[in-house]
C-alpha atoms as a PDB file:
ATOM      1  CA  UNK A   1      26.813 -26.229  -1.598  1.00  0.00           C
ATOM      2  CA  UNK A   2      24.276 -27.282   0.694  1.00  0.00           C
ATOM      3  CA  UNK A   3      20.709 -26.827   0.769  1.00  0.00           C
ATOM      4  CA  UNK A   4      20.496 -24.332   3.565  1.00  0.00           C
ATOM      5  CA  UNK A   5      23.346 -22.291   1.775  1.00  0.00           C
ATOM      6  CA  UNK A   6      21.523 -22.335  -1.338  1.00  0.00           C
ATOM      7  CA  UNK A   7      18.459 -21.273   0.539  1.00  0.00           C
ATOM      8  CA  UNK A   8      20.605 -17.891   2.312  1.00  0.00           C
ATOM      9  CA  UNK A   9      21.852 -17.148  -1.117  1.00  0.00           C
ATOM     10  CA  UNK A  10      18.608 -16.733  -2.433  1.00  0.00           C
ATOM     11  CA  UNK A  11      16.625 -14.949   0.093  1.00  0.00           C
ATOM     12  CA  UNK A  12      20.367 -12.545   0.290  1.00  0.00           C
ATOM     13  CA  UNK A  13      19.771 -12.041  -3.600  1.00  0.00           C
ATOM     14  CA  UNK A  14      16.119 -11.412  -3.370  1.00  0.00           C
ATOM     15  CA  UNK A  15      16.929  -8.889  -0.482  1.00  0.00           C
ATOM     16  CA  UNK A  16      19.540  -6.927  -2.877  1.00  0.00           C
ATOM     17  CA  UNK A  17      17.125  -6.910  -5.823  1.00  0.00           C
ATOM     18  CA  UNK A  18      13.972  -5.471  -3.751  1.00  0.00           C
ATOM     19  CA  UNK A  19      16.331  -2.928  -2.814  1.00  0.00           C
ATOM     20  CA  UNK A  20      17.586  -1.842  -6.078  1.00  0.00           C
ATOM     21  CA  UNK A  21      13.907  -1.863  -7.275  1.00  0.00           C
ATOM     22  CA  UNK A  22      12.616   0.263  -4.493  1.00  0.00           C
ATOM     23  CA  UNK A  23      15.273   3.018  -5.853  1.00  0.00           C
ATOM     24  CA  UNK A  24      15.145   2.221  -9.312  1.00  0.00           C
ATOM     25  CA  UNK A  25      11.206   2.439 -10.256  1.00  0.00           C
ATOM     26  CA  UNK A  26      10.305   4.425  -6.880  1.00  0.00           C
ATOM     27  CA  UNK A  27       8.947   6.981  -9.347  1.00  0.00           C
ATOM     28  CA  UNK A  28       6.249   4.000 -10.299  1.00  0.00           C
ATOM     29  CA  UNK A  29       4.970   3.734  -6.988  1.00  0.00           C
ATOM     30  CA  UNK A  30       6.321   0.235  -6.515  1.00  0.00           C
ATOM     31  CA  UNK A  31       5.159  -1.647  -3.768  1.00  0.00           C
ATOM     32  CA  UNK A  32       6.507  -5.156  -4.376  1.00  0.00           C
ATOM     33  CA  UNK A  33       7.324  -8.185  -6.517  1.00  0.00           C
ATOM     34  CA  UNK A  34       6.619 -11.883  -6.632  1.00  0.00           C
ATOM     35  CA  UNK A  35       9.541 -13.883  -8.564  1.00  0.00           C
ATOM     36  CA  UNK A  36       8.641 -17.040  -9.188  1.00  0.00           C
ATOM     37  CA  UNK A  37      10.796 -19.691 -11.041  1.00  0.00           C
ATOM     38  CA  UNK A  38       9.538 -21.795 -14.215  1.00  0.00           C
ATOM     39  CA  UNK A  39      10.825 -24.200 -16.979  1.00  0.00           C
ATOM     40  CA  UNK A  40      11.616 -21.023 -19.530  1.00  0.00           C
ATOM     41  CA  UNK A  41      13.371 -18.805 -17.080  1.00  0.00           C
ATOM     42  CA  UNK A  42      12.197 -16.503 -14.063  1.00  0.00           C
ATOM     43  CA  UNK A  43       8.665 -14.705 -14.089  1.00  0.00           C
ATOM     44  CA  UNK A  44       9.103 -11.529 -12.226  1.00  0.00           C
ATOM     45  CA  UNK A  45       5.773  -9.412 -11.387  1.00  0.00           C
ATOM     46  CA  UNK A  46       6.212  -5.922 -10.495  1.00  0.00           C
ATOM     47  CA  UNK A  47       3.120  -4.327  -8.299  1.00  0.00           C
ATOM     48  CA  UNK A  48       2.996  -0.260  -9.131  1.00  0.00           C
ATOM     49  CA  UNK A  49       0.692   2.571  -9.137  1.00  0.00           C
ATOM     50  CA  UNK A  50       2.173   3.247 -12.566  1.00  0.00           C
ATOM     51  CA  UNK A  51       2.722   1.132 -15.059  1.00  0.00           C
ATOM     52  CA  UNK A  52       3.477   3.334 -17.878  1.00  0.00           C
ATOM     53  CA  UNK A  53       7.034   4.409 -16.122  1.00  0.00           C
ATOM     54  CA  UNK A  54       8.118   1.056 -15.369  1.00  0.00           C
ATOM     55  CA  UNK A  55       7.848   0.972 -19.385  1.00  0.00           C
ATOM     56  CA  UNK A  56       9.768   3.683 -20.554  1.00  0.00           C
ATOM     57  CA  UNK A  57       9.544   6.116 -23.564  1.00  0.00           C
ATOM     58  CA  UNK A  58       9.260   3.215 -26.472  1.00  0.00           C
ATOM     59  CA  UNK A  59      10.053   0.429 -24.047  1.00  0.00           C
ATOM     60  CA  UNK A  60      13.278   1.969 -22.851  1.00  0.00           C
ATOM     61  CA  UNK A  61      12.915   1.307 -18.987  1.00  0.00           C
ATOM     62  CA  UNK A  62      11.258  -2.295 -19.342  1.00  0.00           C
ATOM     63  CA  UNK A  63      14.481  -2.888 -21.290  1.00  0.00           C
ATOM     64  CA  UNK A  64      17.259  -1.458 -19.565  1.00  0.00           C
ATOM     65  CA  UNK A  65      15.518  -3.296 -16.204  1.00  0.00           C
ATOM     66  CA  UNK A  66      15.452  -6.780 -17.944  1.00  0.00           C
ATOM     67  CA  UNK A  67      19.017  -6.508 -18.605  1.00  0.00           C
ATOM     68  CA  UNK A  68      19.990  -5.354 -15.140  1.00  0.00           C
ATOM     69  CA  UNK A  69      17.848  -8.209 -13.878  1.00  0.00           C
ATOM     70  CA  UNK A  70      19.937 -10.784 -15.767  1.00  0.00           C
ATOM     71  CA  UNK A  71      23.449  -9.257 -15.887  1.00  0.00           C
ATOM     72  CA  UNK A  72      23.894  -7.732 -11.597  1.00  0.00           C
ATOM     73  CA  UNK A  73      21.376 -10.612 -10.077  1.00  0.00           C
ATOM     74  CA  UNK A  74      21.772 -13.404 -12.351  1.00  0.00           C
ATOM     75  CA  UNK A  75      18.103 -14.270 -13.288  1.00  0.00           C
ATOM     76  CA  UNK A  76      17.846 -16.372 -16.020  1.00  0.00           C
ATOM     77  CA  UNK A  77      16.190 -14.793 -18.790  1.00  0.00           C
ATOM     78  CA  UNK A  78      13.480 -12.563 -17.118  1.00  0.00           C
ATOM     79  CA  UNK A  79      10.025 -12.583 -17.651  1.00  0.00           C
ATOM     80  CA  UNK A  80       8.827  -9.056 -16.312  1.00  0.00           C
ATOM     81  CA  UNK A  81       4.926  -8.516 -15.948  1.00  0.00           C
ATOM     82  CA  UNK A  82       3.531  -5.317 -14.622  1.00  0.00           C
ATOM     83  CA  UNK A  83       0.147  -5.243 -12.624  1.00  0.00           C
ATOM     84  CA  UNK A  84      -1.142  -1.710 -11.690  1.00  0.00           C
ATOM     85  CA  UNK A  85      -2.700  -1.435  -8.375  1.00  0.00           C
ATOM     86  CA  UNK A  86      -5.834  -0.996  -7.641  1.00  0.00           C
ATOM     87  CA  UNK A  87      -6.141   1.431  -4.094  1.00  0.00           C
ATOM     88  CA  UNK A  88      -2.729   2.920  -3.356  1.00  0.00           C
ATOM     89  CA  UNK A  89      -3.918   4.515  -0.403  1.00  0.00           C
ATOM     90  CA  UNK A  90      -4.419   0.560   1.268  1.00  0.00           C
ATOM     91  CA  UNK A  91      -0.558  -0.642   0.278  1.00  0.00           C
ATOM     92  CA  UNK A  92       1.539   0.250   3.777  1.00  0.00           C
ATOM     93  CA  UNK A  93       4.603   0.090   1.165  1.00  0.00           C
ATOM     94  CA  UNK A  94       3.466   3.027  -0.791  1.00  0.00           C
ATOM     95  CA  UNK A  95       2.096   5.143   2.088  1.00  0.00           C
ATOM     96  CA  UNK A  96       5.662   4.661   3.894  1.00  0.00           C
ATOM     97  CA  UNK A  97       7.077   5.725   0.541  1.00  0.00           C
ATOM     98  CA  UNK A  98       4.902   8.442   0.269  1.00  0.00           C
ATOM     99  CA  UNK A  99       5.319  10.034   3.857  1.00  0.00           C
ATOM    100  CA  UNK A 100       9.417   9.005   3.708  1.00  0.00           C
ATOM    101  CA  UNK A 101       8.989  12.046   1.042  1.00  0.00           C
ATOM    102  CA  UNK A 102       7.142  13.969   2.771  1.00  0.00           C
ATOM    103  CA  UNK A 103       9.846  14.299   5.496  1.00  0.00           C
ATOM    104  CA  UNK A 104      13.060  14.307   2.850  1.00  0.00           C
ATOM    105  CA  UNK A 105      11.548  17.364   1.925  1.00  0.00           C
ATOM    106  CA  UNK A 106      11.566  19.076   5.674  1.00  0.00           C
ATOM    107  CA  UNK A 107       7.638  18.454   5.972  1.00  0.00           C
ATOM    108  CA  UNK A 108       6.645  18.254   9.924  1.00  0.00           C
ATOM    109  CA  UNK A 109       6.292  14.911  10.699  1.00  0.00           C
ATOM    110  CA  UNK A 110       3.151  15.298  12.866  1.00  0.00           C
ATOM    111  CA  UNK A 111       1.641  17.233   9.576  1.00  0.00           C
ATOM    112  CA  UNK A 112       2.930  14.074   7.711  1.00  0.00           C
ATOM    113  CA  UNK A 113       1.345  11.190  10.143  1.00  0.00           C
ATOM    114  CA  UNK A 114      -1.815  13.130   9.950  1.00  0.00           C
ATOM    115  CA  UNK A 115      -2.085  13.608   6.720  1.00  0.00           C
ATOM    116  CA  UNK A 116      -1.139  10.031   5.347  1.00  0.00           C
ATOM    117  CA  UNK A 117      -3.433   9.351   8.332  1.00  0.00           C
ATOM    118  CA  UNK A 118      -6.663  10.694   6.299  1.00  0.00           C
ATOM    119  CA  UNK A 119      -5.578   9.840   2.908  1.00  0.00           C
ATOM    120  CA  UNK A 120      -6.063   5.924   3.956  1.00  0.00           C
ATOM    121  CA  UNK A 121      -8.861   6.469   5.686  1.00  0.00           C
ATOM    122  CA  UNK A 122     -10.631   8.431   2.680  1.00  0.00           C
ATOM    123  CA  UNK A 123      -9.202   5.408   1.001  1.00  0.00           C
ATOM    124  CA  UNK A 124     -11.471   2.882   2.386  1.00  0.00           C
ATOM    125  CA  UNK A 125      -9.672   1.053   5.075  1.00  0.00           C
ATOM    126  CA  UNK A 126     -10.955   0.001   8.453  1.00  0.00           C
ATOM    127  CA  UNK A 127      -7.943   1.385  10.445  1.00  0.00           C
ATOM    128  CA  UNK A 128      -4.601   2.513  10.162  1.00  0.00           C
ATOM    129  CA  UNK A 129      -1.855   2.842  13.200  1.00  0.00           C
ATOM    130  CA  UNK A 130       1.068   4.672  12.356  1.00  0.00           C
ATOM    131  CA  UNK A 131       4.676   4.510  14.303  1.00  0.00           C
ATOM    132  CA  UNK A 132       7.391   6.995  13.603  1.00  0.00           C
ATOM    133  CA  UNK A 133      10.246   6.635  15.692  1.00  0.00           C
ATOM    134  CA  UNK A 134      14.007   8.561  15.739  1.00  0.00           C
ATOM    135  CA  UNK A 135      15.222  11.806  16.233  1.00  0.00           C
ATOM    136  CA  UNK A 136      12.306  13.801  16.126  1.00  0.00           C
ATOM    137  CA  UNK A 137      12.124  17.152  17.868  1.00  0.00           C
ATOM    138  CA  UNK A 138      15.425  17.323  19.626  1.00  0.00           C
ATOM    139  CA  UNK A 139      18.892  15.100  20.386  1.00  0.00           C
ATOM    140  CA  UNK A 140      17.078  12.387  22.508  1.00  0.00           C
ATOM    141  CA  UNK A 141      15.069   9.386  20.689  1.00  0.00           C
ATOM    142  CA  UNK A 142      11.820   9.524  20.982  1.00  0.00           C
ATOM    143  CA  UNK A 143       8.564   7.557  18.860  1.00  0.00           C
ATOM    144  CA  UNK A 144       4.683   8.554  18.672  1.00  0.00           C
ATOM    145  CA  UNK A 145       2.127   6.061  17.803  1.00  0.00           C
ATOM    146  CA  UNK A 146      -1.232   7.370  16.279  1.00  0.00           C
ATOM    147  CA  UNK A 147      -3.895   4.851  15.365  1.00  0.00           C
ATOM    148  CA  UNK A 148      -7.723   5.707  13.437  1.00  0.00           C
ATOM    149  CA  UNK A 149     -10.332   3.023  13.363  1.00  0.00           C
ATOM    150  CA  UNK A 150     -10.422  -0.447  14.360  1.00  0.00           C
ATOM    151  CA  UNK A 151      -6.772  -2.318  14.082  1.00  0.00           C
ATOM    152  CA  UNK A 152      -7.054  -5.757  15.503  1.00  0.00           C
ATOM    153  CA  UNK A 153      -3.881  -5.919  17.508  1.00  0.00           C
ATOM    154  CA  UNK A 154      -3.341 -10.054  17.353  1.00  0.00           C
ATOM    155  CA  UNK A 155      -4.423 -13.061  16.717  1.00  0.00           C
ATOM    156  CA  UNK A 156      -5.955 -15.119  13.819  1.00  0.00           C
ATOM    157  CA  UNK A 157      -8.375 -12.049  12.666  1.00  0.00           C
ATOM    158  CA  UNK A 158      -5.448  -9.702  12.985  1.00  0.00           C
ATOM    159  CA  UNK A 159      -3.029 -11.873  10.470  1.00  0.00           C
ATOM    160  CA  UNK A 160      -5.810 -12.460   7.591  1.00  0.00           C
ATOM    161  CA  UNK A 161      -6.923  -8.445   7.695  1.00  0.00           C
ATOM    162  CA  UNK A 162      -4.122  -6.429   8.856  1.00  0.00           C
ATOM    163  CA  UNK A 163      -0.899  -5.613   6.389  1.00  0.00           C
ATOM    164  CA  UNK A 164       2.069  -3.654   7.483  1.00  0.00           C
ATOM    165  CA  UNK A 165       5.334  -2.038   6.257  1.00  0.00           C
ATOM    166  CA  UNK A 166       8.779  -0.010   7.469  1.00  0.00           C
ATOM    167  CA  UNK A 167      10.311   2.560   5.978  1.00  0.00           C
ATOM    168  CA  UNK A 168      13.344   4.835   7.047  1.00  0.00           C
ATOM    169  CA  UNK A 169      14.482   8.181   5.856  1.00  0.00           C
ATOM    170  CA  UNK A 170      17.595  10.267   6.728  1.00  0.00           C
ATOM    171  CA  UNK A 171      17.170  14.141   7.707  1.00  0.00           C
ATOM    172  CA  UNK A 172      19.326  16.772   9.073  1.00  0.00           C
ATOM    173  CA  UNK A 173      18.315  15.433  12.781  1.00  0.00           C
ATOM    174  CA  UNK A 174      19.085  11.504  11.865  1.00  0.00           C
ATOM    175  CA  UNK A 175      17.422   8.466  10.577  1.00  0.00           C
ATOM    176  CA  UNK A 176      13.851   8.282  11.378  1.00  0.00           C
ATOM    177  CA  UNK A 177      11.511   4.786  11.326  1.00  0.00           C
ATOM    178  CA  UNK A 178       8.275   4.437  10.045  1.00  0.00           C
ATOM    179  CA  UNK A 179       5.676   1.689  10.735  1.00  0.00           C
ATOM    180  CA  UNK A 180       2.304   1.647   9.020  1.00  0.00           C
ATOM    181  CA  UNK A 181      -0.284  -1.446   9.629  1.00  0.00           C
ATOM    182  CA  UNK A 182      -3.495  -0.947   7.892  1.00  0.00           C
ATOM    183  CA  UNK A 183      -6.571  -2.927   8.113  1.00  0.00           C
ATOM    184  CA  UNK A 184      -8.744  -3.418   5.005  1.00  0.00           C
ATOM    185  CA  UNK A 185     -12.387  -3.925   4.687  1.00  0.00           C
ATOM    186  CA  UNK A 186     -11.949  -6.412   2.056  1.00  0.00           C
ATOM    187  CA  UNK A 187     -10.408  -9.137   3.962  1.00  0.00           C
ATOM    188  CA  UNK A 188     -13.161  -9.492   6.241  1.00  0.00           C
ATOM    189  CA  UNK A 189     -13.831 -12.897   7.433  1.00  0.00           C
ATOM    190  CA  UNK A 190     -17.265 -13.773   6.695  1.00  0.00           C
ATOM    191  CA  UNK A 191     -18.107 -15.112   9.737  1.00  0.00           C
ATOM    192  CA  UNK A 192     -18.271 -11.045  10.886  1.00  0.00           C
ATOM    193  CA  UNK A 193     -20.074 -10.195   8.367  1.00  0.00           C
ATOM    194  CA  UNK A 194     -24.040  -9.022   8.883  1.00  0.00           C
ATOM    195  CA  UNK A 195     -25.848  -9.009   5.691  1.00  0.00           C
ATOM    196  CA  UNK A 196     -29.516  -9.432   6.232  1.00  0.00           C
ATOM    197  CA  UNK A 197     -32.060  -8.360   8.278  1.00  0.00           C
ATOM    198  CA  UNK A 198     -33.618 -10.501  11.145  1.00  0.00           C
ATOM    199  CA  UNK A 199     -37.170 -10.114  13.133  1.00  0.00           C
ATOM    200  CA  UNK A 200     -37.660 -12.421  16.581  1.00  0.00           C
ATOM    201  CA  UNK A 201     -40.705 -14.490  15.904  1.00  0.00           C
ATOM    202  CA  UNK A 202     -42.126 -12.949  19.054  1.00  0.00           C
ATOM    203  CA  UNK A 203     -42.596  -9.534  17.334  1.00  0.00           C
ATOM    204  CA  UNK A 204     -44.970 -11.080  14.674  1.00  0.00           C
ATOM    205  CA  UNK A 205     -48.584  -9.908  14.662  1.00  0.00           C
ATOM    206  CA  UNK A 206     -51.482 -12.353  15.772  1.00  0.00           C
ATOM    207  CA  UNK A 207     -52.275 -12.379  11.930  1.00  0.00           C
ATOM    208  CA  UNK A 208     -49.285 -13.539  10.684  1.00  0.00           C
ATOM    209  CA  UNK A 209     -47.774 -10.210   9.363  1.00  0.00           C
ATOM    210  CA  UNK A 210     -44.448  -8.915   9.847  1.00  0.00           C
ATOM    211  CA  UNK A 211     -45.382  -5.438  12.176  1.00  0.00           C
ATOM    212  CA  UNK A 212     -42.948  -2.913  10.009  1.00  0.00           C
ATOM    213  CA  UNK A 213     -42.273  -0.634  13.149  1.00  0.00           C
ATOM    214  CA  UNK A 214     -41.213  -3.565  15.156  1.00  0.00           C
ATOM    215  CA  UNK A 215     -38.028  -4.781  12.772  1.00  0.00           C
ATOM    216  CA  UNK A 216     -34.810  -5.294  14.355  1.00  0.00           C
ATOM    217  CA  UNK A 217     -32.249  -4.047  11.800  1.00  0.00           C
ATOM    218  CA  UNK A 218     -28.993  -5.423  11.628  1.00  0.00           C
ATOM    219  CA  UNK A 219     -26.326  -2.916   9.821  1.00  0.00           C
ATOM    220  CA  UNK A 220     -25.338  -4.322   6.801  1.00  0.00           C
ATOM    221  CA  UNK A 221     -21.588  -4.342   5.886  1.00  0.00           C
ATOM    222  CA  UNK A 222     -20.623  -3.370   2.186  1.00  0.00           C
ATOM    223  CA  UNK A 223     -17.694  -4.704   0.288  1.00  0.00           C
ATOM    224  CA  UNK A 224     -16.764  -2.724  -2.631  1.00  0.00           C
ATOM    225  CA  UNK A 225     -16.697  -5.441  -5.809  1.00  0.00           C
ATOM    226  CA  UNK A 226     -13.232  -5.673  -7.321  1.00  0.00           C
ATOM    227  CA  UNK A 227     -12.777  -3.361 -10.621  1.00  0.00           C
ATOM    228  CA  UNK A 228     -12.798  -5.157 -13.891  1.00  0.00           C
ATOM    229  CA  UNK A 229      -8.962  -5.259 -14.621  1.00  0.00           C
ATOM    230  CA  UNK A 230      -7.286  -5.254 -18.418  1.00  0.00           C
ATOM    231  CA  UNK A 231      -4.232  -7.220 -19.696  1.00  0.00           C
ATOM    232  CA  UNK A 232      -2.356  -5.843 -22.370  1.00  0.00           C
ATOM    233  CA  UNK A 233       0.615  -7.353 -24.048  1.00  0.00           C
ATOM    234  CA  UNK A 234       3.541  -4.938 -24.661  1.00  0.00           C
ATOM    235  CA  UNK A 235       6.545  -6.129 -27.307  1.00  0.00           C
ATOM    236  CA  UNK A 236       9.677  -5.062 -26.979  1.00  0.00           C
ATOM    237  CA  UNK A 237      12.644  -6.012 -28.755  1.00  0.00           C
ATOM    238  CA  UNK A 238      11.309  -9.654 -28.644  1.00  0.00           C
ATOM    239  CA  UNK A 239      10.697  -9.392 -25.304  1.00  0.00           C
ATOM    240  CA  UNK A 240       6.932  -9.905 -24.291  1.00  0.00           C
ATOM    241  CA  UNK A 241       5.861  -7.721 -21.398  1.00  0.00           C
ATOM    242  CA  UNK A 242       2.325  -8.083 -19.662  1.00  0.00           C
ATOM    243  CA  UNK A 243       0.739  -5.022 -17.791  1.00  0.00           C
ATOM    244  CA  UNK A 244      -2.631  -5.363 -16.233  1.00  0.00           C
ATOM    245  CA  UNK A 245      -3.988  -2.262 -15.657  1.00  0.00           C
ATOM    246  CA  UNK A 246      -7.276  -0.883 -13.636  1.00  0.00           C
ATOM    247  CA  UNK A 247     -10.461  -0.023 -15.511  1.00  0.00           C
ATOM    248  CA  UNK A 248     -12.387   2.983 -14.601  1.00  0.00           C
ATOM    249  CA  UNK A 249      -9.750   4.181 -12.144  1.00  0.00           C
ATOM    250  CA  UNK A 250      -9.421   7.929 -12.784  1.00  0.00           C
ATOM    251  CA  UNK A 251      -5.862   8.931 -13.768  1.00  0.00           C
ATOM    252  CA  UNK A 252      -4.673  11.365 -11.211  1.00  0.00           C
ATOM    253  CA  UNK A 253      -0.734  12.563 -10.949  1.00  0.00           C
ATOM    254  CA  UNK A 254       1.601  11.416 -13.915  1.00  0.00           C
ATOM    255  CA  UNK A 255       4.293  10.416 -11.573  1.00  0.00           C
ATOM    256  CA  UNK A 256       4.699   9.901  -7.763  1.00  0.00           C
ATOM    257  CA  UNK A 257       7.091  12.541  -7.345  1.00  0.00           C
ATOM    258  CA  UNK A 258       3.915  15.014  -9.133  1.00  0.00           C
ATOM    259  CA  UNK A 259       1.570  13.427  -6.532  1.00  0.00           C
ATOM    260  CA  UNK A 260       3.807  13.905  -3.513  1.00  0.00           C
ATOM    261  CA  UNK A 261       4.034  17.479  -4.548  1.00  0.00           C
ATOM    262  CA  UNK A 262       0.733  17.908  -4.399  1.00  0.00           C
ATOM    263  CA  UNK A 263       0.020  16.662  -1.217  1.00  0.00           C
ATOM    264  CA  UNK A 264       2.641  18.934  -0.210  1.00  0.00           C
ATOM    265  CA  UNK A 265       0.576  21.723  -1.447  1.00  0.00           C
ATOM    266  CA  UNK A 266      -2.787  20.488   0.159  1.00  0.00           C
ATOM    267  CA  UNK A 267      -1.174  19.354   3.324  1.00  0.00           C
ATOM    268  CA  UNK A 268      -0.493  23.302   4.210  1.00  0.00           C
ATOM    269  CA  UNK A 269      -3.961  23.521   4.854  1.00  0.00           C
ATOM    270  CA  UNK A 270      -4.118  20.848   6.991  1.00  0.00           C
ATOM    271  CA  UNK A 271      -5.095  22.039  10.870  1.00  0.00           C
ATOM    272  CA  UNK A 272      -2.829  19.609  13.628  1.00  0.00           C
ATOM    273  CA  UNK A 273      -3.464  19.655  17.242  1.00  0.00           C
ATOM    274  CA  UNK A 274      -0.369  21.427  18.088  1.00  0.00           C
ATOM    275  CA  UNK A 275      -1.930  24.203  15.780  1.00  0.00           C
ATOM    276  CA  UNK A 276      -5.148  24.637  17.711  1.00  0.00           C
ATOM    277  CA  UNK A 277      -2.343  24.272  20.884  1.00  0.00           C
ATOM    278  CA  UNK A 278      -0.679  27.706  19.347  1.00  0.00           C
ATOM    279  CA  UNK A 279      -3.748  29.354  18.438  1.00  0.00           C
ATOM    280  CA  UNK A 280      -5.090  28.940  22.359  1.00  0.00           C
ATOM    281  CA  UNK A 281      -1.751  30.321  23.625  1.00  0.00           C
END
């Protein structure tokens, strides 16, 4: 077989096993995997909100998914890692996820976009542009496109800051799309970045001194420092699993399936334009 074959096979195989691992720890909050091949098998990291699911009761689900890795996609003897993310509401996979659910379970989808809207906002990012395209109101196509913040739309600045994902759910109208492209503070190139203060040398008193009222402040930008993060080595069954998990992060829903449910609860309470349209009729 030939090298570009080989190549197809691989990226067809890594397609099929991002798939199954979408459905099979979606519960986890899985947002994506890096396989990388060494000497002593395959090393495959899994990126979740919750790494205690991807584990199982007594290591049942870290065991049942090592065997499914090795038996239906033929990786040779699996290393599986779990690293527990940080900021959910900054990973476009998991906010796709999220507001798929939201619609499966006959949410509005306006009420959805602007409700995932604030939730990454509140989360910290810079901007957020949302797409949902499909079968929305009535037979005829049609897509909305709501943006918050600043979203560099393209070039180098855009590709280092800006991260984006597509999701698509099936209702009773049809199959709907949904784009999400968020920019994080984080990633900020530090040539955009103002950090100290400066004062023109013409607004210096005739003494030497620094007049106080006369400072030109520059606004300082502030990048949240990384949380400390702990490894932990998990045995099971001879197998060795490493989770990294999150210090300080404050545990919030067990499950994603709890959380979506209650965002479903708070999102009732959430006032949309075409509400404040009704309420003026």
């Amino acid at each position: 077989m030939s090298a570009v074959k080989n190549i197809i096979k691989d990226n067809y195989n890594t397609m099929l096993l991002m798939d199954y691992l979408r459905v099979a720890i979606k519960d986890a909050g899985f947002s994506h995997a890096d396989i990388s091949k060494t000497p002593t098998g395959t090393r495959v990291a899994l990126h979740v909100t919750r790494p205690g699911i991807v584990i199982g009761r007594k290591g049942s689900g870290i065991r049942e998914l090592t065997t499914r890795l090795e038996t239906d996609f033929g990786l040779k003897n699996p290393q599986i890692s779990v690293n527990e993310i940080e900021k959910p509401e900054l990973v476009p996979s998991v906010m796709c996820t999220r507001m798929a659910s939201h619609l499966e379970r006959g949410t509005a989808f306006r009420r959805a976009t602007m409700w995932t809207l604030k939730q990454i906002m509140e989360g910290g990012a810079m901007g957020v542009q949302i797409t949902i395209s499909g079968k929305l109101r009535g037979d005829r196509s049609a897509f909305e496109k709501h943006t918050v913040g600043i979203l560099p739309r393209a070039g180098h600045h855009a590709e280092m800051i800006v991260d984006e994902d597509i999701a698509h759910v099936g209702t009773a109208m049809g199959r709907i799309g949904i784009r999400i492209r968020i920019a994080k503070k984080e990633k900020l190139i530090p040539e955009f970045e103002m950090i100290k203060e400066k004062v023109p040398k013409n607004k210096q008193s005739e003494n030497g001194k620094v007049d106080e009222s006369k400072k030109t402040k520059v606004e300082e930008v502030k990048v949240e420092e990384p949380k400390k993060t702990k490894v932990e080595e998990v045995v099971v069954d001879d197998i060795k699993v490493e989770v990294t998990k999150v210090e300080g992060k404050v545990e919030g829903a067990k499950s994603e399936t709890e959380q979506i449910a209650k965002d479903g609860e708070k999102m009732k309470d959430l006032t949309t334009n075409e509400d404040e349209e009704n309420a003026l009729k």
